[in-house]
PDB file of N, CA and C in Angstrom:
ATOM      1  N   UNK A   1       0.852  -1.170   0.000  1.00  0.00           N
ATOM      2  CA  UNK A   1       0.000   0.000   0.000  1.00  0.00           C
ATOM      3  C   UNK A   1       0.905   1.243   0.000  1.00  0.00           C
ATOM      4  N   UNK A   2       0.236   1.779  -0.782  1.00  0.00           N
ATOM      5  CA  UNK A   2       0.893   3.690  -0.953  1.00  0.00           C
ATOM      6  C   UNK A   2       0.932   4.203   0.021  1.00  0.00           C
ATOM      7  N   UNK A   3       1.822   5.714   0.011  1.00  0.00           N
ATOM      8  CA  UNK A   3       1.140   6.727   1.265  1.00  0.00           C
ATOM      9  C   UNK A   3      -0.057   7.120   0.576  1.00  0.00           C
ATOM     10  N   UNK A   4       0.068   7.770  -0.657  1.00  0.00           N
ATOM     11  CA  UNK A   4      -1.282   8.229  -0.674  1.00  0.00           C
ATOM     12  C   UNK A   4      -2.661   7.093  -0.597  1.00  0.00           C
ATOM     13  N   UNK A   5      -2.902   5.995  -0.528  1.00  0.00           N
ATOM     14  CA  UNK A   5      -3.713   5.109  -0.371  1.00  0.00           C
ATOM     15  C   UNK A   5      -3.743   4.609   1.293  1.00  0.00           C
ATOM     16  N   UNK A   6      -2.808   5.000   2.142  1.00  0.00           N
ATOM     17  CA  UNK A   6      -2.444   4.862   3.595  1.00  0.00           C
ATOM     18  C   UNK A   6      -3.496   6.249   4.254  1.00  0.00           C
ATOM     19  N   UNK A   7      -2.740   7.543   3.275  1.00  0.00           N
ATOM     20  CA  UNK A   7      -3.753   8.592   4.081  1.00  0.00           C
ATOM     21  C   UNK A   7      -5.429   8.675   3.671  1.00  0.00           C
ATOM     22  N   UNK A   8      -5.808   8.206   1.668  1.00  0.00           N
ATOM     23  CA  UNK A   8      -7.021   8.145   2.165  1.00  0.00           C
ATOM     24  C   UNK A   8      -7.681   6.846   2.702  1.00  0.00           C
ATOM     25  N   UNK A   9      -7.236   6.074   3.662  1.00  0.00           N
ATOM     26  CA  UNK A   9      -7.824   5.016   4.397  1.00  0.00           C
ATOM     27  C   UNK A   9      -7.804   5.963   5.571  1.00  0.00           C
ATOM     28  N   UNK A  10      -6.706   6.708   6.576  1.00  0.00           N
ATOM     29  CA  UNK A  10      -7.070   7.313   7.712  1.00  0.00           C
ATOM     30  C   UNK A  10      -7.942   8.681   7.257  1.00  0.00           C
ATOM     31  N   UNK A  11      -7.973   9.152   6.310  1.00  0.00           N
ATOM     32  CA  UNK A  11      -8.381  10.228   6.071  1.00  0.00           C
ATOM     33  C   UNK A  11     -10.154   9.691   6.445  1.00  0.00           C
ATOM     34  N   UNK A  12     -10.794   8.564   5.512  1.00  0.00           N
ATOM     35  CA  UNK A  12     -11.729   8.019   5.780  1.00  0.00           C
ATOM     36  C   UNK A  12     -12.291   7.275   6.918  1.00  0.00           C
ATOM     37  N   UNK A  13     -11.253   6.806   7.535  1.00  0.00           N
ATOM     38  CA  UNK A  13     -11.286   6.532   9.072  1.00  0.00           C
ATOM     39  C   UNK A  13     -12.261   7.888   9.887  1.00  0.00           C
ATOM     40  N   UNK A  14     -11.134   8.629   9.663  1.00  0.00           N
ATOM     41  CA  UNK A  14     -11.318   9.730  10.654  1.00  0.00           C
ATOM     42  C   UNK A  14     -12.662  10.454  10.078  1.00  0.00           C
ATOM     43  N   UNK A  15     -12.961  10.649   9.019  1.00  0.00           N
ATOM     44  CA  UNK A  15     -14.417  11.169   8.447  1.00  0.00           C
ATOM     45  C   UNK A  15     -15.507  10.398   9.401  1.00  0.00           C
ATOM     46  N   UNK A  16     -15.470   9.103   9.510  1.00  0.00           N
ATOM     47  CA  UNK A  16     -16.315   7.771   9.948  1.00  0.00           C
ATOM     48  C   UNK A  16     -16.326   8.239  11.510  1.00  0.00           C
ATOM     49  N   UNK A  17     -15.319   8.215  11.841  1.00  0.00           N
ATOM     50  CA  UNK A  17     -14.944   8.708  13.351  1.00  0.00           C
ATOM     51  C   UNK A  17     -15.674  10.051  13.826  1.00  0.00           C
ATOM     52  N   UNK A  18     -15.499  11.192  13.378  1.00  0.00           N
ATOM     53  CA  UNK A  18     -16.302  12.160  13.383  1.00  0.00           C
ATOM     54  C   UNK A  18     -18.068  12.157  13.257  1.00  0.00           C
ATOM     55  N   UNK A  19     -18.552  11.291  12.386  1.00  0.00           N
ATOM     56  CA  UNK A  19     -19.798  11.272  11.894  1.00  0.00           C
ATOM     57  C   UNK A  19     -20.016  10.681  13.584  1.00  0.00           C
ATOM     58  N   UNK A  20     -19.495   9.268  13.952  1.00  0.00           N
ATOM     59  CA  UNK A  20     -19.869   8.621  15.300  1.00  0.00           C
ATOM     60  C   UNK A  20     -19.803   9.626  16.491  1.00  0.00           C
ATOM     61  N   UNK A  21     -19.180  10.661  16.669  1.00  0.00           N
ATOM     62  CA  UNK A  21     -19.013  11.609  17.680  1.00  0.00           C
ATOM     63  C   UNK A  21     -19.829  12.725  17.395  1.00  0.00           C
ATOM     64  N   UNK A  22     -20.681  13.045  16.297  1.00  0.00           N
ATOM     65  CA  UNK A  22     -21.457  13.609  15.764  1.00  0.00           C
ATOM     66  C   UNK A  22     -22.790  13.465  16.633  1.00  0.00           C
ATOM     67  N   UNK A  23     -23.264  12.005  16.309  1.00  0.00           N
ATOM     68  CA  UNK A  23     -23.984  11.334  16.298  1.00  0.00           C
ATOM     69  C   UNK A  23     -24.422  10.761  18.248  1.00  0.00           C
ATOM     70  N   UNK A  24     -23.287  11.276  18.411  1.00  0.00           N
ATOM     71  CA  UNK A  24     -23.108  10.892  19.882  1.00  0.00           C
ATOM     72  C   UNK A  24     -23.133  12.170  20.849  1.00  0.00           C
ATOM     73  N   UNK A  25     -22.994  13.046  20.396  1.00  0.00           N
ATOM     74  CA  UNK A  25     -22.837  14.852  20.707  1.00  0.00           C
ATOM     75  C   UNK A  25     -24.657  15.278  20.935  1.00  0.00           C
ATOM     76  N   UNK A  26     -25.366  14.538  19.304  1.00  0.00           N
ATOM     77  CA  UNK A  26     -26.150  15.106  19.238  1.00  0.00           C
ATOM     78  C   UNK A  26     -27.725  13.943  19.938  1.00  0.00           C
ATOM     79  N   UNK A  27     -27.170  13.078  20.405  1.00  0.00           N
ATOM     80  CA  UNK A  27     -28.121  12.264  21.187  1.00  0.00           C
ATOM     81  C   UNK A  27     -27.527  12.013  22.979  1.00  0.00           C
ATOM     82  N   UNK A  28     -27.075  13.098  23.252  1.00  0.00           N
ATOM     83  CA  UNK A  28     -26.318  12.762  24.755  1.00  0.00           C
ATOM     84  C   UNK A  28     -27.330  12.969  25.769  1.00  0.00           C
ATOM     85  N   UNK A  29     -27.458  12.141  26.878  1.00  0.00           N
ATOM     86  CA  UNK A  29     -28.171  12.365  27.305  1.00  0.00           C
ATOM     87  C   UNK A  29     -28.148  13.660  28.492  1.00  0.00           C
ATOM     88  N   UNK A  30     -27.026  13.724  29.022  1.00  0.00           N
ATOM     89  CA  UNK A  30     -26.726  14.426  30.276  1.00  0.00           C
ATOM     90  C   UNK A  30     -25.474  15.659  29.636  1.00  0.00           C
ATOM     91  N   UNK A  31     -25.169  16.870  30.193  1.00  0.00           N
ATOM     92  CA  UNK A  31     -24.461  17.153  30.302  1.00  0.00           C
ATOM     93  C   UNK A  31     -22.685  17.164  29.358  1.00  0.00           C
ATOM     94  N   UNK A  32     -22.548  16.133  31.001  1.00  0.00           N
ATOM     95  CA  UNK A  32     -20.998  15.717  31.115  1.00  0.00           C
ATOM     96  C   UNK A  32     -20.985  14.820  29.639  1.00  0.00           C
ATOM     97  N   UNK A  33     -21.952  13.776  29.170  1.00  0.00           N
ATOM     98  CA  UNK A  33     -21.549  13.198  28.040  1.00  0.00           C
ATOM     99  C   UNK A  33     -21.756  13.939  26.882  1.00  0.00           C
ATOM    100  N   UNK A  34     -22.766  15.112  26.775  1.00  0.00           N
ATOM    101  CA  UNK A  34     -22.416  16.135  25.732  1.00  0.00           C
ATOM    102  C   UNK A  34     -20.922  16.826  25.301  1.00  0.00           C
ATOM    103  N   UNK A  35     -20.870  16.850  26.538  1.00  0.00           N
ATOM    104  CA  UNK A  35     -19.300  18.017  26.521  1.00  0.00           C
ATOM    105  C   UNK A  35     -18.092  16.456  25.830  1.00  0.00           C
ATOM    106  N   UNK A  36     -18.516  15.958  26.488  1.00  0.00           N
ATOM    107  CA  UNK A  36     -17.705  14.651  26.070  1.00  0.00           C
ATOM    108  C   UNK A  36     -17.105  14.595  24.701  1.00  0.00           C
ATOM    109  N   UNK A  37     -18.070  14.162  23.947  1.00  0.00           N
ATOM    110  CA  UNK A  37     -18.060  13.854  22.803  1.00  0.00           C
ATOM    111  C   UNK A  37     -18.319  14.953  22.101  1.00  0.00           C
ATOM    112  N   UNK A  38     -18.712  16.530  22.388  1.00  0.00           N
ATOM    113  CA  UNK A  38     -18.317  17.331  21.588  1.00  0.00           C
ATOM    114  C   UNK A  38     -17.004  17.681  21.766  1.00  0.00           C
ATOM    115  N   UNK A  39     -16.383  17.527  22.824  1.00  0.00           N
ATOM    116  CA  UNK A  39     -14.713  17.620  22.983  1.00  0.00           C
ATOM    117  C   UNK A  39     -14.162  16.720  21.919  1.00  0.00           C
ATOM    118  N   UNK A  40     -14.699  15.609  21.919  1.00  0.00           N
ATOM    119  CA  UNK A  40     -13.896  14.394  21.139  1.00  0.00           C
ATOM    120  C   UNK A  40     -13.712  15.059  19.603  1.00  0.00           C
ATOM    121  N   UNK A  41     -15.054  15.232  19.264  1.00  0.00           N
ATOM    122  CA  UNK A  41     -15.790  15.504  18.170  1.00  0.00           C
ATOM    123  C   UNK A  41     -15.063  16.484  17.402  1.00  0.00           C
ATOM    124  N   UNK A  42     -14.172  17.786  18.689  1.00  0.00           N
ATOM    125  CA  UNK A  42     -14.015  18.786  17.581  1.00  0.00           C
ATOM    126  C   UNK A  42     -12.167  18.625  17.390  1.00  0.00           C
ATOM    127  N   UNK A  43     -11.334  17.543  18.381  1.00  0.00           N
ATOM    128  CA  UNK A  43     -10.367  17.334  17.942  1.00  0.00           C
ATOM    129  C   UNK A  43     -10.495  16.531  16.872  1.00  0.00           C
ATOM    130  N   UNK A  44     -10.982  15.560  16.773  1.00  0.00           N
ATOM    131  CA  UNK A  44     -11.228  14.718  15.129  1.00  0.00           C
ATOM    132  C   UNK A  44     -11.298  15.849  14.574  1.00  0.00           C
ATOM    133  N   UNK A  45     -12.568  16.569  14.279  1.00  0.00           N
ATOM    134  CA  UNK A  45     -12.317  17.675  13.298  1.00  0.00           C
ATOM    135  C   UNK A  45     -11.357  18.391  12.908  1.00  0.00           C
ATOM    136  N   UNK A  46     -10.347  18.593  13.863  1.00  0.00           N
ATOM    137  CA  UNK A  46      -9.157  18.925  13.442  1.00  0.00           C
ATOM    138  C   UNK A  46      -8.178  18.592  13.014  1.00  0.00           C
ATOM    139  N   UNK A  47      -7.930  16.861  12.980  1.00  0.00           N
ATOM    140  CA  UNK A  47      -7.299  16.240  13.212  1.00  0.00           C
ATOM    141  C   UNK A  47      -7.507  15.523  11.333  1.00  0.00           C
ATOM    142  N   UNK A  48      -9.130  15.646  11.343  1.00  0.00           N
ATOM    143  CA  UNK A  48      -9.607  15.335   9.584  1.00  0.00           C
ATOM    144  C   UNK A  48      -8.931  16.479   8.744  1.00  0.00           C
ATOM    145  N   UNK A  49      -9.169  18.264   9.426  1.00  0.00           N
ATOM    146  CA  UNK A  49      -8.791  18.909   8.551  1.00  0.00           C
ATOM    147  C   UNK A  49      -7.155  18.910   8.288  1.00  0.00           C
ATOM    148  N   UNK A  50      -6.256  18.681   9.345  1.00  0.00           N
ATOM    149  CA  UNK A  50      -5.085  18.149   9.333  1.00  0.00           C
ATOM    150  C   UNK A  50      -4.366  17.555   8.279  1.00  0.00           C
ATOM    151  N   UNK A  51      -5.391  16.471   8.163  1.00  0.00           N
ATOM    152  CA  UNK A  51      -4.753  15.275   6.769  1.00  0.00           C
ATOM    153  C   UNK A  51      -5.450  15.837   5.626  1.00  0.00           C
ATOM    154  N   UNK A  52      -6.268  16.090   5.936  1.00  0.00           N
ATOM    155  CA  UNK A  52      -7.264  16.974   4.358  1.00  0.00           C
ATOM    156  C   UNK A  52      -5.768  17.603   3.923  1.00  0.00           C
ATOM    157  N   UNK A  53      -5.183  18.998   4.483  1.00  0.00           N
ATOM    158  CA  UNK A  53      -3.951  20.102   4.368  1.00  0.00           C
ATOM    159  C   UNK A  53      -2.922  19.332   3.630  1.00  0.00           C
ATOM    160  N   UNK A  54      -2.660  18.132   4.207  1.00  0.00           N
ATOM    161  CA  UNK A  54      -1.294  17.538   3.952  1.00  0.00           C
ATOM    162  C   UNK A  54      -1.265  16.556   2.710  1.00  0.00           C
ATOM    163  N   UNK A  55      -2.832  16.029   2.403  1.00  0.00           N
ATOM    164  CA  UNK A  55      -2.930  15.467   1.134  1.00  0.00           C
ATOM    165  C   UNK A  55      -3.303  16.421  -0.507  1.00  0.00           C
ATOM    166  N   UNK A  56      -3.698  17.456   0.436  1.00  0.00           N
ATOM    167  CA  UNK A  56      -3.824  18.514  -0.429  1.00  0.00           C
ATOM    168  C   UNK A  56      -2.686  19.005  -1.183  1.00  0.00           C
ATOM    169  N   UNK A  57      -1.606  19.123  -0.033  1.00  0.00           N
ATOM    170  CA  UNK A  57      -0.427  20.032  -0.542  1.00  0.00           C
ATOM    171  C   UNK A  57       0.687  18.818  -1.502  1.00  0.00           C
ATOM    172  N   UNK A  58       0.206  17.220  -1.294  1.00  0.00           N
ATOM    173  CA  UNK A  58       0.733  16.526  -2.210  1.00  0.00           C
ATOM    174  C   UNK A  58       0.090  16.444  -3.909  1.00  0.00           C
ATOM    175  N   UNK A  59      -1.166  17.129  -3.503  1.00  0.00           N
ATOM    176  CA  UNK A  59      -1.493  16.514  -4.955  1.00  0.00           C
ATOM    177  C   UNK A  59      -2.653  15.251  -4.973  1.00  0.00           C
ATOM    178  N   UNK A  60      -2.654  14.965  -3.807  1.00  0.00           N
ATOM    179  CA  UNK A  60      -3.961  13.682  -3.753  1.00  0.00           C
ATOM    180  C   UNK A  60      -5.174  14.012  -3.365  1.00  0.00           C
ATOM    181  N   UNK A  61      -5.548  15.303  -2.994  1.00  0.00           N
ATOM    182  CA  UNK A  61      -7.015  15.511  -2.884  1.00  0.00           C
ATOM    183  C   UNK A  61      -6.977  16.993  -3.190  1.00  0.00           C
ATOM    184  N   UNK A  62      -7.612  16.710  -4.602  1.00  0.00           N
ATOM    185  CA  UNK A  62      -8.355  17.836  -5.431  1.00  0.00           C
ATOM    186  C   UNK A  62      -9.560  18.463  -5.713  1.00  0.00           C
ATOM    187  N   UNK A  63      -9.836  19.694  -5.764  1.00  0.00           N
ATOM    188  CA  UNK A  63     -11.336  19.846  -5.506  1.00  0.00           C
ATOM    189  C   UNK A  63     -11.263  21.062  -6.730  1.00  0.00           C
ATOM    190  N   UNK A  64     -12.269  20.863  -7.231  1.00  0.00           N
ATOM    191  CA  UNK A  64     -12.966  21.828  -8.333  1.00  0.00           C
ATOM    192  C   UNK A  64     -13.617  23.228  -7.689  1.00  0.00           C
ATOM    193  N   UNK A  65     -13.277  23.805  -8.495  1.00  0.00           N
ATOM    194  CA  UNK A  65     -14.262  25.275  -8.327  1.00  0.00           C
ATOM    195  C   UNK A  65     -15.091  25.680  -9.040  1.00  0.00           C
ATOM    196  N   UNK A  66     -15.913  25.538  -7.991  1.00  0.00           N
ATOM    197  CA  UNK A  66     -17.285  25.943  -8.558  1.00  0.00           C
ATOM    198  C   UNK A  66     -17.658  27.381  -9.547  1.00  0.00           C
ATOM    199  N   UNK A  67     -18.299  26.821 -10.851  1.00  0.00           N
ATOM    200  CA  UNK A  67     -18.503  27.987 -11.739  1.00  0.00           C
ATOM    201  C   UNK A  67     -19.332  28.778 -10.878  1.00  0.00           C
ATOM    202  N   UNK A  68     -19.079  30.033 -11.107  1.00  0.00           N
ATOM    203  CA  UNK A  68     -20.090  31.227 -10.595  1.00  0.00           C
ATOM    204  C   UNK A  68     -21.598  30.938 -11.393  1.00  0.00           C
ATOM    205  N   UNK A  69     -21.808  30.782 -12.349  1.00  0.00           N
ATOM    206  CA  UNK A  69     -23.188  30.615 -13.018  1.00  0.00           C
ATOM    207  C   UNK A  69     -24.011  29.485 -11.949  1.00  0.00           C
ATOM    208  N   UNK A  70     -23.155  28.129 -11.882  1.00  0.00           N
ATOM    209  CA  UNK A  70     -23.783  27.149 -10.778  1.00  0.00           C
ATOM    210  C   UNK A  70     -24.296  27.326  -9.512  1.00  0.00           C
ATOM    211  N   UNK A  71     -23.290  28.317  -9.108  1.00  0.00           N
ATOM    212  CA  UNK A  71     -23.771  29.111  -7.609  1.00  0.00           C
ATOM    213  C   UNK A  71     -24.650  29.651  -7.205  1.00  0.00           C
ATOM    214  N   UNK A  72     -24.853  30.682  -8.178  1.00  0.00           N
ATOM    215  CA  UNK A  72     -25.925  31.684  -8.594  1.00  0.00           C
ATOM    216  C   UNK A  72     -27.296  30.872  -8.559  1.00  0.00           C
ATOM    217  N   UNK A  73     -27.478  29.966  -9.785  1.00  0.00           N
ATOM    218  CA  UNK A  73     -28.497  29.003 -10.026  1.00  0.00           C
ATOM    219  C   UNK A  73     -28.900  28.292  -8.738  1.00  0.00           C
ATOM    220  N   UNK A  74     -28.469  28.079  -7.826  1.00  0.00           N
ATOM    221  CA  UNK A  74     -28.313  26.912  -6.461  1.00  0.00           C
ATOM    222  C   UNK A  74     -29.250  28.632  -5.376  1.00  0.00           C
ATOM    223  N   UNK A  75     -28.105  29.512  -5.811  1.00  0.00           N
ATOM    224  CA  UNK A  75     -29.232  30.470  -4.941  1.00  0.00           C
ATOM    225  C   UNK A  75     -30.398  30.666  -4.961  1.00  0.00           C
ATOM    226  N   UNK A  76     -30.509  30.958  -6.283  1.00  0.00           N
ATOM    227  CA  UNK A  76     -32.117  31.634  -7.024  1.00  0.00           C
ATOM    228  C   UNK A  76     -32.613  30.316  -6.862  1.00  0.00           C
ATOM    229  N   UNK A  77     -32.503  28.996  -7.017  1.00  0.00           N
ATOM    230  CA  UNK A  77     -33.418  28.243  -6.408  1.00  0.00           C
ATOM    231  C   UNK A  77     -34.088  28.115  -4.967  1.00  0.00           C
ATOM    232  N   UNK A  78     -32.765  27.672  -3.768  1.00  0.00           N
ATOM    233  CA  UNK A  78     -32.967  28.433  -2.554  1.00  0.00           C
ATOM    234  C   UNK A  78     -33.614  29.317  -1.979  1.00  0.00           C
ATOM    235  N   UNK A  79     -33.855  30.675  -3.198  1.00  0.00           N
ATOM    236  CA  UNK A  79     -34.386  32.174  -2.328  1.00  0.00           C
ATOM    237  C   UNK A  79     -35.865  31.935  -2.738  1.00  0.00           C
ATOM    238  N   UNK A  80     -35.918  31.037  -4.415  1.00  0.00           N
ATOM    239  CA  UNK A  80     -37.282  31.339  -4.865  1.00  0.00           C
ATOM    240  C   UNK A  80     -38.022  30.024  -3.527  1.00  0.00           C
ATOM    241  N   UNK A  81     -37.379  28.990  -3.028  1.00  0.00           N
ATOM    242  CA  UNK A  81     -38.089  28.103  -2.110  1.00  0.00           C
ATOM    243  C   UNK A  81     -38.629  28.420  -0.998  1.00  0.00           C
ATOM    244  N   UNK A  82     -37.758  29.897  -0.360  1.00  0.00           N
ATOM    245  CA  UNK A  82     -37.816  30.352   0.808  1.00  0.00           C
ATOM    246  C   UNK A  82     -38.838  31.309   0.913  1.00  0.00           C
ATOM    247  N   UNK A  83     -39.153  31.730  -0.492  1.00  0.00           N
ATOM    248  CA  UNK A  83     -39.847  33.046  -0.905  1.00  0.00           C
ATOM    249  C   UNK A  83     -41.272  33.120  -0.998  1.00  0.00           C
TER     250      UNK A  83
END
């Protein structure tokens, strides 16, 4: 196995990991287990955007930019739903 096939397995790990502390944040019953797992919750998050940075700056995770016309269109749908 690659690095780049090493980081997106933890990269996806840690996505998976987050969703579960998500999920656990937002059904807590008390308190102390809220804080818990939103503590947990927002080092993963950092920890995802971390490897996101570092696969980025190799070249293994690429992301498109969005045409302005698409954007626009996504709004005016949005405003006319809200409207």
């Amino acid at each position: 196995m690659d690095d780049k096939c090493t980081m997106e397995n933890i990269l996806l790990t840690t996505k998976g990991v987050c969703d579960l502390y998500l999920h656990g944040t937002i059904e807590s019953s008390t308190a102390n287990v809220h804080q818990t797992f939103s503590g947990a919750l927002n080092d993963t998050l950092c920890l995802q955007d971390a490897i996101y940075k570092q696969m980025e700056q190799r070249g293994w995770y690429t992301t498109d930019q969005a045409q302005q016309q698409k954007i626009d269109q996504v709004k005016q749908k949005f405003t006319a739903a809200n409207g």
